[in-house]
Protein backbone atom coordinates (compact mmCIF):
# COMPACT_ATOMS: atom_id res chain seq x y z
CA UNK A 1 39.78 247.70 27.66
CA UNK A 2 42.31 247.31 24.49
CA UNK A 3 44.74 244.69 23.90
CA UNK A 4 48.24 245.92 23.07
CA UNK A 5 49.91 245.52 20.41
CA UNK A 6 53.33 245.46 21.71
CA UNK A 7 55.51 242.02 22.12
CA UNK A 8 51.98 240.97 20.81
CA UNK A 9 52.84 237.30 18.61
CA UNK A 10 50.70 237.38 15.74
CA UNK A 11 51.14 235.03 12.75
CA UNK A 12 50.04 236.04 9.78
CA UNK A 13 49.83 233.19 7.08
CA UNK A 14 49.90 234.04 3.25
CA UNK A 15 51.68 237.44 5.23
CA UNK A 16 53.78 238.33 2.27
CA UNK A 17 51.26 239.44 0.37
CA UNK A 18 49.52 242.70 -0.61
CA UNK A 19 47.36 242.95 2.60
CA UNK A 20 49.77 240.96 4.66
CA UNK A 21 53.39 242.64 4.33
CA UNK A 22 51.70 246.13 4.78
CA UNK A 23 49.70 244.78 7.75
CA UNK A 24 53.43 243.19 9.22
CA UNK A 25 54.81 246.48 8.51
CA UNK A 26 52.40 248.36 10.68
CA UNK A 27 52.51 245.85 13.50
CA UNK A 28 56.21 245.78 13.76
CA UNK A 29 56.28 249.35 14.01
CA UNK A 30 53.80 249.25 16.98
CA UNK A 31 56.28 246.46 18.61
CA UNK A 32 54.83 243.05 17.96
CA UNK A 33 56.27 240.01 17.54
CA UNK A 34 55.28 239.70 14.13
CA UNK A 35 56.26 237.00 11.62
CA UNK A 36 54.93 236.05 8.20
CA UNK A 37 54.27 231.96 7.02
CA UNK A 38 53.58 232.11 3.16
CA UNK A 39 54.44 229.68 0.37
CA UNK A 40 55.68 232.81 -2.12
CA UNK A 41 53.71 231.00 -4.76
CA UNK A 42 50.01 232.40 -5.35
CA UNK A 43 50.76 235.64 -6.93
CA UNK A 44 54.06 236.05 -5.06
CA UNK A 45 57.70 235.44 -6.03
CA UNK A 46 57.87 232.10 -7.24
CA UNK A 47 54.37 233.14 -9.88
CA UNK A 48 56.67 235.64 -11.48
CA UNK A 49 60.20 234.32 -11.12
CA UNK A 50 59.22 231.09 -12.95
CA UNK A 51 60.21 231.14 -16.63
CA UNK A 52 57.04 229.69 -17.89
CA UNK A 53 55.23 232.42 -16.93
CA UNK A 54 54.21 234.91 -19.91
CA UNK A 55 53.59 238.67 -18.46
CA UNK A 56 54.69 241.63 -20.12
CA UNK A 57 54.75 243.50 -16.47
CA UNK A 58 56.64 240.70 -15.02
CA UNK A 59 60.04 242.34 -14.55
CA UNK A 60 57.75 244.99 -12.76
CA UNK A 61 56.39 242.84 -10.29
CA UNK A 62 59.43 241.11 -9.34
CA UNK A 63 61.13 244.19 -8.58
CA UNK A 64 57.94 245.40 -6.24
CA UNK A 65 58.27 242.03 -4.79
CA UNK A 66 61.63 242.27 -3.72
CA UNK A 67 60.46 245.85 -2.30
CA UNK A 68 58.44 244.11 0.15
CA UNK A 69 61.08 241.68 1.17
CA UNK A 70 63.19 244.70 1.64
CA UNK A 71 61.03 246.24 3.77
CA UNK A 72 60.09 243.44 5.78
CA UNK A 73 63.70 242.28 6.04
CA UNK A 74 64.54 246.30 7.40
CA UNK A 75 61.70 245.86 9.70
CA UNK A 76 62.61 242.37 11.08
CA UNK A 77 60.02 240.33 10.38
CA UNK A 78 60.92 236.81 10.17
CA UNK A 79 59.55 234.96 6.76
CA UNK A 80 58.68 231.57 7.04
CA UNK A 81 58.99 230.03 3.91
CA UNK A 82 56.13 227.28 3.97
CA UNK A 83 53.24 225.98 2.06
CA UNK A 84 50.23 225.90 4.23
CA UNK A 85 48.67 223.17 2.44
CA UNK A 86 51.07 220.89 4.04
CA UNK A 87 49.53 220.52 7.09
CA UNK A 88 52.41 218.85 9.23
CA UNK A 89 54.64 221.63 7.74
CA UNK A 90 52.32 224.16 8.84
CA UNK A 91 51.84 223.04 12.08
CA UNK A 92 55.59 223.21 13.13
CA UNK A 93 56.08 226.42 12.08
CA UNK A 94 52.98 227.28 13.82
CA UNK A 95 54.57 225.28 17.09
CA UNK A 96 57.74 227.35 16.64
CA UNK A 97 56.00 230.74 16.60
CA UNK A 98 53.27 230.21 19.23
CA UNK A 99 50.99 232.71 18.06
CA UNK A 100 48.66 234.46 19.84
CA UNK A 101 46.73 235.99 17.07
CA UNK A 102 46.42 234.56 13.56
CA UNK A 103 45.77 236.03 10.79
CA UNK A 104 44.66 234.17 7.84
CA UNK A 105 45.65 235.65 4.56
CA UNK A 106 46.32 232.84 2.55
CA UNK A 107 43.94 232.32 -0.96
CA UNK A 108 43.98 232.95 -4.69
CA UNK A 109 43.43 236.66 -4.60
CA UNK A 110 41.57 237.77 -7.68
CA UNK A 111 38.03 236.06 -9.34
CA UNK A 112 38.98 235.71 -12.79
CA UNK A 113 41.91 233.29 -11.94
CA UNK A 114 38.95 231.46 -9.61
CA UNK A 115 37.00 231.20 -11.74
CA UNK A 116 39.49 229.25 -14.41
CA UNK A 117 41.27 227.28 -11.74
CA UNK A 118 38.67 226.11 -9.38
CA UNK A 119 41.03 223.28 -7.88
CA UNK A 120 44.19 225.45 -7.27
CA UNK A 121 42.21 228.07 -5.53
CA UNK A 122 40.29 225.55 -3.29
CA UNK A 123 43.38 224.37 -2.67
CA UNK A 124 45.35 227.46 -1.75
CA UNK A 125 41.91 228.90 0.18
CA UNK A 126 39.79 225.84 1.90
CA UNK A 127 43.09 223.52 2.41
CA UNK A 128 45.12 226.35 3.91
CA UNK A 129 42.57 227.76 6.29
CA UNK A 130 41.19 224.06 7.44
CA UNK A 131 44.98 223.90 8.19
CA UNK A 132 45.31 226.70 10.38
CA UNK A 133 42.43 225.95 11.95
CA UNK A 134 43.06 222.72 13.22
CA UNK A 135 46.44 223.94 14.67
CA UNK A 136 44.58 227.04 16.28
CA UNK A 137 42.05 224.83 18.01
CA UNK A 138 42.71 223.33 21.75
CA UNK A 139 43.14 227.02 23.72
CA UNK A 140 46.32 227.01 21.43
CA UNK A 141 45.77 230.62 19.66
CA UNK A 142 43.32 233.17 21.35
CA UNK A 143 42.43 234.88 18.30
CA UNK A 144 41.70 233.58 14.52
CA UNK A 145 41.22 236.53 11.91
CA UNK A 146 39.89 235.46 8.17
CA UNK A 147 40.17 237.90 5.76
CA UNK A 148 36.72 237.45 3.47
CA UNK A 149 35.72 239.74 1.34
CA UNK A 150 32.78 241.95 -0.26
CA UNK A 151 32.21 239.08 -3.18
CA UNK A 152 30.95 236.94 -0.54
CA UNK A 153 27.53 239.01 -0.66
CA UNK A 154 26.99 238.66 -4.56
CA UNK A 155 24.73 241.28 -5.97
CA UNK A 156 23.83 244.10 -3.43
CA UNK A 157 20.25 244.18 -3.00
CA UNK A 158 20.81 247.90 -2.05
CA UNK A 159 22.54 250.55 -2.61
CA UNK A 160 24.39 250.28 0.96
CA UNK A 161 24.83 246.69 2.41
CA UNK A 162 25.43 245.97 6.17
CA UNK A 163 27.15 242.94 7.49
CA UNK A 164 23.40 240.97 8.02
CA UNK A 165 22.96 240.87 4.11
CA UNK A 166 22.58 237.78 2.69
CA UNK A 167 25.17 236.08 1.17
CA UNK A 168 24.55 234.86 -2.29
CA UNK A 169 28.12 234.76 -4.28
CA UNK A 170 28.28 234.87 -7.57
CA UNK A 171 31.48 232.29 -8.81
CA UNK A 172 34.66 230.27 -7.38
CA UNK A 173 36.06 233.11 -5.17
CA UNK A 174 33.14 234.17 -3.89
CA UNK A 175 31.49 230.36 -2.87
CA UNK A 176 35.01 229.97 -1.27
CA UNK A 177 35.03 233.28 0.81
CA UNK A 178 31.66 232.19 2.40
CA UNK A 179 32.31 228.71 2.78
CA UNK A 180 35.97 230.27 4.69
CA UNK A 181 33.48 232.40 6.99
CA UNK A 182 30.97 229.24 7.89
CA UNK A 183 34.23 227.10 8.77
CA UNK A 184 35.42 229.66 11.13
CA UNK A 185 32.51 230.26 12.78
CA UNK A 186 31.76 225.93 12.89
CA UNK A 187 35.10 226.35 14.69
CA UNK A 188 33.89 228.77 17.03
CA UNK A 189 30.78 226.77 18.01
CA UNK A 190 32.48 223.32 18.55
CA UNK A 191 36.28 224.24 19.54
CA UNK A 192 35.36 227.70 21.55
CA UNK A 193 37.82 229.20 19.26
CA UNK A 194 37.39 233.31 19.00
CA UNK A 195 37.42 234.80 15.98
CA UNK A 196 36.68 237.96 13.75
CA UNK A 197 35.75 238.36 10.39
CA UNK A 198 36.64 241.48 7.94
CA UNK A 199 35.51 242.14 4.18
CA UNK A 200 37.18 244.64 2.44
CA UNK A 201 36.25 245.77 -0.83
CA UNK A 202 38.21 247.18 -4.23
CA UNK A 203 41.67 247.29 -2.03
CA UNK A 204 44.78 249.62 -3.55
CA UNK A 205 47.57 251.15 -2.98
CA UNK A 206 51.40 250.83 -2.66
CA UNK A 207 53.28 247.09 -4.14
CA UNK A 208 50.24 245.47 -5.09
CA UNK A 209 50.52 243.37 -7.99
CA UNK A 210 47.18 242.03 -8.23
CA UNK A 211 45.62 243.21 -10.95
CA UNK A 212 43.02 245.28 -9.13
CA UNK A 213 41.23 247.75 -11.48
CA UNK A 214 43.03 251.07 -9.92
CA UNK A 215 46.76 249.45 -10.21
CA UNK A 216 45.21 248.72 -14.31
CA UNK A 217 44.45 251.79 -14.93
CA UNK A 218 47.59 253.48 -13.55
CA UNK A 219 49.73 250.72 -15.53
CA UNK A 220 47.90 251.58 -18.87
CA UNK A 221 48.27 255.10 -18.48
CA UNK A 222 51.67 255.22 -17.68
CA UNK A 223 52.40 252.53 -20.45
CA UNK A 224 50.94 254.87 -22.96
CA UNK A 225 47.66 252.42 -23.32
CA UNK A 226 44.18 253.27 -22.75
CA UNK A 227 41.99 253.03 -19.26
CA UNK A 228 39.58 249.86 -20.45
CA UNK A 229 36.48 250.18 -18.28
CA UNK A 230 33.90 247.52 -18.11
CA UNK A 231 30.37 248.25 -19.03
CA UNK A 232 29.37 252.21 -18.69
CA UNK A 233 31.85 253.35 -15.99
CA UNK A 234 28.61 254.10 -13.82
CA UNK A 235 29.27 250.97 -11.53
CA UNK A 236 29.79 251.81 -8.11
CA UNK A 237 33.02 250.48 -5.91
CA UNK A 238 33.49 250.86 -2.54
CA UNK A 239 37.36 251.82 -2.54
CA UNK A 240 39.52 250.92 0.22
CA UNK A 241 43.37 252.52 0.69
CA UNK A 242 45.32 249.48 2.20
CA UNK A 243 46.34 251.64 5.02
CA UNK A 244 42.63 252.25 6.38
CA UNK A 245 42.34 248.53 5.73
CA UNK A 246 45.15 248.14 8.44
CA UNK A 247 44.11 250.32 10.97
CA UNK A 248 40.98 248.19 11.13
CA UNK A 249 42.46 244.87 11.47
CA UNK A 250 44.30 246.36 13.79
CA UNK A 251 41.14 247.51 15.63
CA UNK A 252 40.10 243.87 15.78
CA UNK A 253 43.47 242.29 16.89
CA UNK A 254 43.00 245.42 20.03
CA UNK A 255 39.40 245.70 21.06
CA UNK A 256 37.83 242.60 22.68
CA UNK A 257 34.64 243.90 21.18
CA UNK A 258 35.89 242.45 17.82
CA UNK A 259 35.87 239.21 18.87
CA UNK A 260 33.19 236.36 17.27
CA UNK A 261 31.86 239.66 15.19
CA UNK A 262 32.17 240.07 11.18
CA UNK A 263 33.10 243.72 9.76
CA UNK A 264 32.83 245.42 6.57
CA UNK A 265 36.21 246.91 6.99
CA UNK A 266 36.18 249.46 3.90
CA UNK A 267 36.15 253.54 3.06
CA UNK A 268 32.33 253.43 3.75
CA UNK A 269 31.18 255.21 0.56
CA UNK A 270 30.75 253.63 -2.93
CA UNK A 271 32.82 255.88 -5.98
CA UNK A 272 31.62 255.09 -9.52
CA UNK A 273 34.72 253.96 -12.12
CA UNK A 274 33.95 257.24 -14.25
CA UNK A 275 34.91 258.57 -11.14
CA UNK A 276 38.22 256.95 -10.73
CA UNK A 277 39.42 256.80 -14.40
CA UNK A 278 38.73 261.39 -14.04
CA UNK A 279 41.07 261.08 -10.98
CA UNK A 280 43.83 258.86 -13.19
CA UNK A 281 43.28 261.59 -15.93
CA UNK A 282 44.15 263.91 -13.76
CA UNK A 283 48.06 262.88 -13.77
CA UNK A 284 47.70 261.17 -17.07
CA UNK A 285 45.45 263.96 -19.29
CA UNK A 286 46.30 261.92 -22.59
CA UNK A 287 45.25 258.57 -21.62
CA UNK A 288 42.21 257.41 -23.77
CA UNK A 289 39.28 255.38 -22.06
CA UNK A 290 37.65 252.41 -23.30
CA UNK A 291 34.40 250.73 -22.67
CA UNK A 292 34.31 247.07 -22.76
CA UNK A 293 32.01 244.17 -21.99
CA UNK A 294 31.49 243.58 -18.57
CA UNK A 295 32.65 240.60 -17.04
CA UNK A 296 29.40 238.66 -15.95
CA UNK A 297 30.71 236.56 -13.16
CA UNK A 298 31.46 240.20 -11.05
CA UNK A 299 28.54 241.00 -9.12
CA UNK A 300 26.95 244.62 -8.60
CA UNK A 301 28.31 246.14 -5.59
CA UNK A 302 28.02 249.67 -3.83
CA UNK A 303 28.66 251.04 -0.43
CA UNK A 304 29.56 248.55 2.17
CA UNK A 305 28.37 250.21 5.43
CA UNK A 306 31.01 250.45 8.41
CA UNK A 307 28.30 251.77 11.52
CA UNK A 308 28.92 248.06 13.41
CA UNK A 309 33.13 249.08 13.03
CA UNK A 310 32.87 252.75 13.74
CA UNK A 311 30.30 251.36 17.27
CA UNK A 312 32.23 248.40 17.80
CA UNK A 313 36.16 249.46 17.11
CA UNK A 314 36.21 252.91 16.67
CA UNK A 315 37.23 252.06 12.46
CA UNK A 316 37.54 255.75 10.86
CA UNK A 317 39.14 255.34 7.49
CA UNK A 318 41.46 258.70 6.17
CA UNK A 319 41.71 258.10 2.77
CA UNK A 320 38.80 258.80 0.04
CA UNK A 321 40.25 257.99 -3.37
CA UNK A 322 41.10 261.92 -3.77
CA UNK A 323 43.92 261.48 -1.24
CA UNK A 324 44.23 257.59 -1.84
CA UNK A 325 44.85 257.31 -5.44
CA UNK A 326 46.75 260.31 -5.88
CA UNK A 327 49.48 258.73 -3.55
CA UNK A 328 49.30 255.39 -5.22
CA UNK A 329 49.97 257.40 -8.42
CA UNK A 330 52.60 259.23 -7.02
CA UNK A 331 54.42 256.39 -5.47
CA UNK A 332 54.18 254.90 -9.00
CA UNK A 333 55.78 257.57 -10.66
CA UNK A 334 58.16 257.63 -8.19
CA UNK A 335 59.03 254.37 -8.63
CA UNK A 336 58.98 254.66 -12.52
CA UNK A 337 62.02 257.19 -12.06
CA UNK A 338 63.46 254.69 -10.38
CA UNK A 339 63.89 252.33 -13.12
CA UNK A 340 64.74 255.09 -15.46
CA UNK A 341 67.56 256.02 -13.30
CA UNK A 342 68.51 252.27 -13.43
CA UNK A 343 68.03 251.61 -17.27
CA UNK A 344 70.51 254.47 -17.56
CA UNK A 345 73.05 253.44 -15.53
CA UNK A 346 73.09 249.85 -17.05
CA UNK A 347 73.46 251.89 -20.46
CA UNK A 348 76.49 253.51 -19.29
């Protein structure tokens, strides 16, 4: 049995996002009634519109931004405009959208800035999802999806981790993606609310402006600057193209077999960063590498393995980072001749 997707009403809260405008984007196209509830102001429009903020690629980011609005705004998804750590805000929107699915997107996206602003990103994680949870409770919403994520396991104690290894996080955004997962599943056990779980790991690809290693590198190289790699380049990612990410969440919002389950929801096979920075070098052949200090609040990771989504959901990622990054790249340059085409008609 599968769910469909079609006139489907699926909420999807911190939705403007990286993960969650490419995520709307997909479901609109397959006919639900998707709309997006997000604050714009954890690494979103209000982050890089505000004057205070110092960022030599912020004129960058803001216009990428404004692509996803575009697209979004083509597609006809509705944006609510709403901070969901204002619970009584949250909730009417919620009331007026009557969701059956939501998707929970909303946190502080990247570990270094958890790490320096543990209050903010309890805040924007915890607070948001406690939020949604308390509206989804009561037979209200017949799905809950959190979006974890690989840090939650800490160091892998092998070389490929399954969804039954323990969790030990190492920092802020790690602690907080495992204390997320406990909360929904508490919620499960005393409100009978179903839910799924996904980590992803090392996510790229088009309009992110994260600050995820791959999007770095490309940056640098186009910039003229060199790829900085921490430690040896040996470590081992487990690189995910947004749109496999998609097609497994997906999965989950369609097969009942998703439901109370967690899901490494990745590529399936662990790249090192030497790896990577030869596949930048590729299109960029002058760009230097540099090895810096490792950062020692990232954990060691590897190969997340996806067996329990390939049984369960029928998850069969496309893209190894041969195909992957190579479009990323692409659409980069692409959109690099874009703003070259614009510089010179504002010189004229």
């Amino acid at each position: 049995m599968t769910i469909e997707l079609k006139n489907r009403r699926i909420a999807l809260i911190g939705g403007a996002g990286f993960i969650g405008h490419n995520l709307a984007l997909s479901l609109a196209r397959q006919g639900a009634q998707v709309e997006i509830i997000d604050g714009l102001q954890v690494n979103n429009l209000l982050t890089f519109a505000s004057a205070s903020t110092d960022f030599h690629n912020r004129d960058l980011y803001l216009e990428i931004i404004n692509q996803r609005f575009d697209l979004l705004r083509e597609a006809g998804v509705p944006i609510h405009v709403q901070d969901a750590r204002d619970y009584h805000g949250l909730s009417r929107v919620l009331r007026t959208v009557e969701p059956q699915v939501i998707v929970h997107l909303a946190a502080v996206s990247h570990a270094g800035r958890s790490n320096k602003d543990p209050y903010s990103t309890f805040d924007h994680s915890l607070r948001t999802l406690e939020n949604a949870l308390d509206y989804a409770r009561g037979g209200r919403v017949e799905h809950f999806i959190f979006f974890s994520s690989s840090m939650a396991y800490g160091n892998f104690l092998t070389a490929e981790v399954d969804e039954e290894h323990p969790l030990n996080p190492i920092g802020i955004y790690g602690a907080l993606k495992v204390a997320g997962e406990k909360m929904v599943i508490a919620y499960q056990q005393v409100f009978d609310l179903p839910y799924t779980i996904v980590r992803p790991s090392a996510l790229y690809g088009p309009r992110c402006v994260s600050r995820r290693v791959g999007q770095i590198f490309i940056e640098s190289a186009m910039n003229g600057g060199a790829l900085k790699v921490d430690g040896d380049g040996a470590e081992r990612l487990d690189f995910t193209f947004i749109g496999d990410l998609v097609a497994g969440v997906e999965l989950a919002i369609t097969k009942p077999a998703a439901r109370n389950q967690i899901f490494n929801l990745t590529y399936g096979r662990s790249r090192s960063v030497n790896e990577l920075v030869a596949i930048i070098r590729e299109a960029f052949p002058e760009a230097p590498v540099q090895y810096v200090e490792r950062d020692k609040l990232m954990p060691f990771r590897g190969t997340l393995s996806i067996k329990k989504a390939r049984e369960l959901l029928g998850f069969a990622p496309q893209y190894p980072i041969e195909i992957g990054f190579t479009n990323y790249i692409h659409w980069y340059k692409k959109l690099g001749s874009i703003n070259r085409v614009k510089n010179l008609q504002l010189a004229a």
